[in-house]
N, C-alpha and C. Protein backbone atom coordinates (compact mmCIF):
# COMPACT_ATOMS: atom_id res chain seq x y z
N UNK A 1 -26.74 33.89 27.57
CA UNK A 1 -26.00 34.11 26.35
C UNK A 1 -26.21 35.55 25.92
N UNK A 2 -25.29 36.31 25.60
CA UNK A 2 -25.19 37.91 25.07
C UNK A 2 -25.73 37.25 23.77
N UNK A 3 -26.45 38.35 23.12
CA UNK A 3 -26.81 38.57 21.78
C UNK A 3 -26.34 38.34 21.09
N UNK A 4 -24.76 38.91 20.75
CA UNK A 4 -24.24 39.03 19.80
C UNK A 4 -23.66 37.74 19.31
N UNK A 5 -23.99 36.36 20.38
CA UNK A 5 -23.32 35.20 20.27
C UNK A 5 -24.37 34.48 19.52
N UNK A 6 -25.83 34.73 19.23
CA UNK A 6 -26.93 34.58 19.29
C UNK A 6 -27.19 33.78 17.62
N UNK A 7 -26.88 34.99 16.62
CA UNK A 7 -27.09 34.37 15.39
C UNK A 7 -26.00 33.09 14.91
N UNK A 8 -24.98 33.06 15.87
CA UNK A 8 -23.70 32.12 15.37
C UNK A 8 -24.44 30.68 15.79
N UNK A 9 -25.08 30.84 17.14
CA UNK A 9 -25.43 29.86 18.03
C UNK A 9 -27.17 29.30 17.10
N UNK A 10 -28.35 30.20 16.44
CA UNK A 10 -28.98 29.64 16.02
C UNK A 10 -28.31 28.65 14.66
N UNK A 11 -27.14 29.39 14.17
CA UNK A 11 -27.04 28.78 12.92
C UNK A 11 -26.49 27.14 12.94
N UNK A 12 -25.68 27.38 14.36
CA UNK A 12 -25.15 25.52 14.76
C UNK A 12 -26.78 24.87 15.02
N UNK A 13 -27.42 25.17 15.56
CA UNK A 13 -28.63 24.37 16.02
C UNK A 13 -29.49 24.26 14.02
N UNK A 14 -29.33 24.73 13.27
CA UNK A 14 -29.74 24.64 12.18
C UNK A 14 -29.12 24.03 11.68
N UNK A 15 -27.69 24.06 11.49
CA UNK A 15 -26.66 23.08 10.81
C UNK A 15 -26.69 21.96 11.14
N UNK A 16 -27.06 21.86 12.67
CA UNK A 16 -27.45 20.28 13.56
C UNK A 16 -28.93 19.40 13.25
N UNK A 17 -29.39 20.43 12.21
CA UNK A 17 -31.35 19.77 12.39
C UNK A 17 -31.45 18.04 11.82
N UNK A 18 -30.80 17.89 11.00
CA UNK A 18 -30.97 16.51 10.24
C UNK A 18 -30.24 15.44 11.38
N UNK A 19 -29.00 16.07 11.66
CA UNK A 19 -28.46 14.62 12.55
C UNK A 19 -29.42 14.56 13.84
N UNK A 20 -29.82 15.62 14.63
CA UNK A 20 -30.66 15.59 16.08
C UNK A 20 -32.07 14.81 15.52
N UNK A 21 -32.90 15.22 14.68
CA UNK A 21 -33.87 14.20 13.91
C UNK A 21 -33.70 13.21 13.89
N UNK A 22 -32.65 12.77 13.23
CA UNK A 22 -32.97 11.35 13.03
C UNK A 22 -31.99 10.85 13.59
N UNK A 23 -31.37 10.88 15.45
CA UNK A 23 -31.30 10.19 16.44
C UNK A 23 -32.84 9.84 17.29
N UNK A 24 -34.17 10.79 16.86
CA UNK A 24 -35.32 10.88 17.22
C UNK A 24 -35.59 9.71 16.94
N UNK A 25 -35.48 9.84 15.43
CA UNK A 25 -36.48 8.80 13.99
C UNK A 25 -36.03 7.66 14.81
N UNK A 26 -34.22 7.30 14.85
CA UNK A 26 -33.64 6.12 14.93
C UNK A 26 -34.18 5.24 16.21
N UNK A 27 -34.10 6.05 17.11
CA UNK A 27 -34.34 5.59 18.49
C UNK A 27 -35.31 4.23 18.33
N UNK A 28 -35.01 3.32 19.31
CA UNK A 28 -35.05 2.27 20.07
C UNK A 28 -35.74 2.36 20.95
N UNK A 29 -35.19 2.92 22.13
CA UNK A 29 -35.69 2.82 23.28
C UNK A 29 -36.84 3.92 23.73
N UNK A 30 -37.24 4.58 23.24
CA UNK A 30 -37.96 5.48 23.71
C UNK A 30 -39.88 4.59 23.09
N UNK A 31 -40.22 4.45 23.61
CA UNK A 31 -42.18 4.10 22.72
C UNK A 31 -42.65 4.78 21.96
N UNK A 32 -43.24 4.07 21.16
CA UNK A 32 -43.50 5.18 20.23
C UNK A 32 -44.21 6.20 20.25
N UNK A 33 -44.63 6.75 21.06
CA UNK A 33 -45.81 7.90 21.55
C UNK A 33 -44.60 8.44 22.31
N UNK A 34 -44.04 8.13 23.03
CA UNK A 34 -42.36 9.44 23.31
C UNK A 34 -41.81 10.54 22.32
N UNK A 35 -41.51 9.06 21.27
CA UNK A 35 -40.81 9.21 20.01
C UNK A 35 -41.29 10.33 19.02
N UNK A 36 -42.32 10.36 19.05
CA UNK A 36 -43.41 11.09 18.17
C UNK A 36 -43.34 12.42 18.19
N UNK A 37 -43.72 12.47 20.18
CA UNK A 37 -44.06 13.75 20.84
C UNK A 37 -42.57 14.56 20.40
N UNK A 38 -41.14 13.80 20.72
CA UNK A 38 -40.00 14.52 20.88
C UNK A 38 -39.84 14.87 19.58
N UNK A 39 -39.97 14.19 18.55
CA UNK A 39 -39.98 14.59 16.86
C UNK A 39 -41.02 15.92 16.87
N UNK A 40 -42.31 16.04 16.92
CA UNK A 40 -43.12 16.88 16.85
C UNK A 40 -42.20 18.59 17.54
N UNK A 41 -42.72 18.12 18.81
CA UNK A 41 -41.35 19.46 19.55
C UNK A 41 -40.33 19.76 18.97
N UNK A 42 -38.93 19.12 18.53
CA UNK A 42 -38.13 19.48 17.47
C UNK A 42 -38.10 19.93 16.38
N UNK A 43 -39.36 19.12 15.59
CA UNK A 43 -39.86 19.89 14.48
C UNK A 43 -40.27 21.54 14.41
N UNK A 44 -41.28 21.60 15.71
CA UNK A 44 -41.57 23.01 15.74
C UNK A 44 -40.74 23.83 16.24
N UNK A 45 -39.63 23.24 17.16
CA UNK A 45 -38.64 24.29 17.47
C UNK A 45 -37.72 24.74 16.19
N UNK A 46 -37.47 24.29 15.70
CA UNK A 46 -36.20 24.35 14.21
C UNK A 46 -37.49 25.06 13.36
N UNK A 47 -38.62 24.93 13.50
CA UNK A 47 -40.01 25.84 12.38
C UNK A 47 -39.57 27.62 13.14
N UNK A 48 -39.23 27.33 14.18
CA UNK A 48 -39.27 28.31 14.77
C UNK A 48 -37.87 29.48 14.32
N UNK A 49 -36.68 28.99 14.56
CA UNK A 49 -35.42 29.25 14.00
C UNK A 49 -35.80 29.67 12.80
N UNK A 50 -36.72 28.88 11.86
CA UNK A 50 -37.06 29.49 10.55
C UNK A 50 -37.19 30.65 10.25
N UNK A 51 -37.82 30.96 10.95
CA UNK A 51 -38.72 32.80 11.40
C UNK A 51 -38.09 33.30 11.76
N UNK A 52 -37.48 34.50 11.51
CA UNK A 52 -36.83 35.46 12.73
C UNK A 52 -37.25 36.33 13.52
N UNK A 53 -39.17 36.55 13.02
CA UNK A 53 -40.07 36.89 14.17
C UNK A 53 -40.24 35.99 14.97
N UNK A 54 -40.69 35.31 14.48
CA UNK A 54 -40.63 33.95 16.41
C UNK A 54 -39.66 33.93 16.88
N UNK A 55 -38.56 33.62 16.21
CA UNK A 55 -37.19 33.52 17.14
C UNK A 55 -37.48 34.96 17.89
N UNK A 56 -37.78 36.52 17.79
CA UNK A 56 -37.60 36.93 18.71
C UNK A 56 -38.69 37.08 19.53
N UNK A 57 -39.95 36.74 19.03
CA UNK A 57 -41.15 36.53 19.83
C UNK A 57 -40.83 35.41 21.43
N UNK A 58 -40.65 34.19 20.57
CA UNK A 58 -40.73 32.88 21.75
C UNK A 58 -38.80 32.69 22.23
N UNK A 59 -38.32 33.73 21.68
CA UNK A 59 -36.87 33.16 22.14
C UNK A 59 -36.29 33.98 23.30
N UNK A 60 -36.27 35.09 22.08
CA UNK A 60 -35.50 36.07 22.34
C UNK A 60 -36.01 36.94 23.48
N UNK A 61 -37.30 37.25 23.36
CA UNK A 61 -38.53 38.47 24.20
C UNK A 61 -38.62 37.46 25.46
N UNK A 62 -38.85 36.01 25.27
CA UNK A 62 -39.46 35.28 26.68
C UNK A 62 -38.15 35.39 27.18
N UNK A 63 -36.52 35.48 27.19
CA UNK A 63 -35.35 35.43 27.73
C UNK A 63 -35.34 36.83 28.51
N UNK A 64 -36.15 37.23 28.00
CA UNK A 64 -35.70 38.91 28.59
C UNK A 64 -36.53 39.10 30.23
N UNK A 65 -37.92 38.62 29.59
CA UNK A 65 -38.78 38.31 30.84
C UNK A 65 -40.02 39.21 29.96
């Protein structure tokens, strides 16, 4: 993904945080120690989007190499 597509593209994944959650929360089929782990990870990824130093620390800088 070019850059410049970059802030349009974090802002859908932010606009998306509540419905992707709570297909997590909702879930059925996954155990609950799945369930947890994949909530936890999501959580900290969208903590991450928060920041716009991490976003370019763990996003942006690790894409580059």
């Amino acid at each position: 993904m070019h850059n410049g597509y970059l802030p349009a593209a974090l802002e859908r994944y932010r606009e998306q945080r509540e419905a992707v959650l709570d297909l997590f929360h909702s879930d059925t089929l996954m155990n609950s120690r799945s369930r947890s782990s994949s909530i936890r990870f999501l959580e900290d990824f969208y903590e991450i989007l928060e920041d716009p130093e991490r976003v370019q620390k763990r996003l942006i800088d690790k894409c580059r190499g």
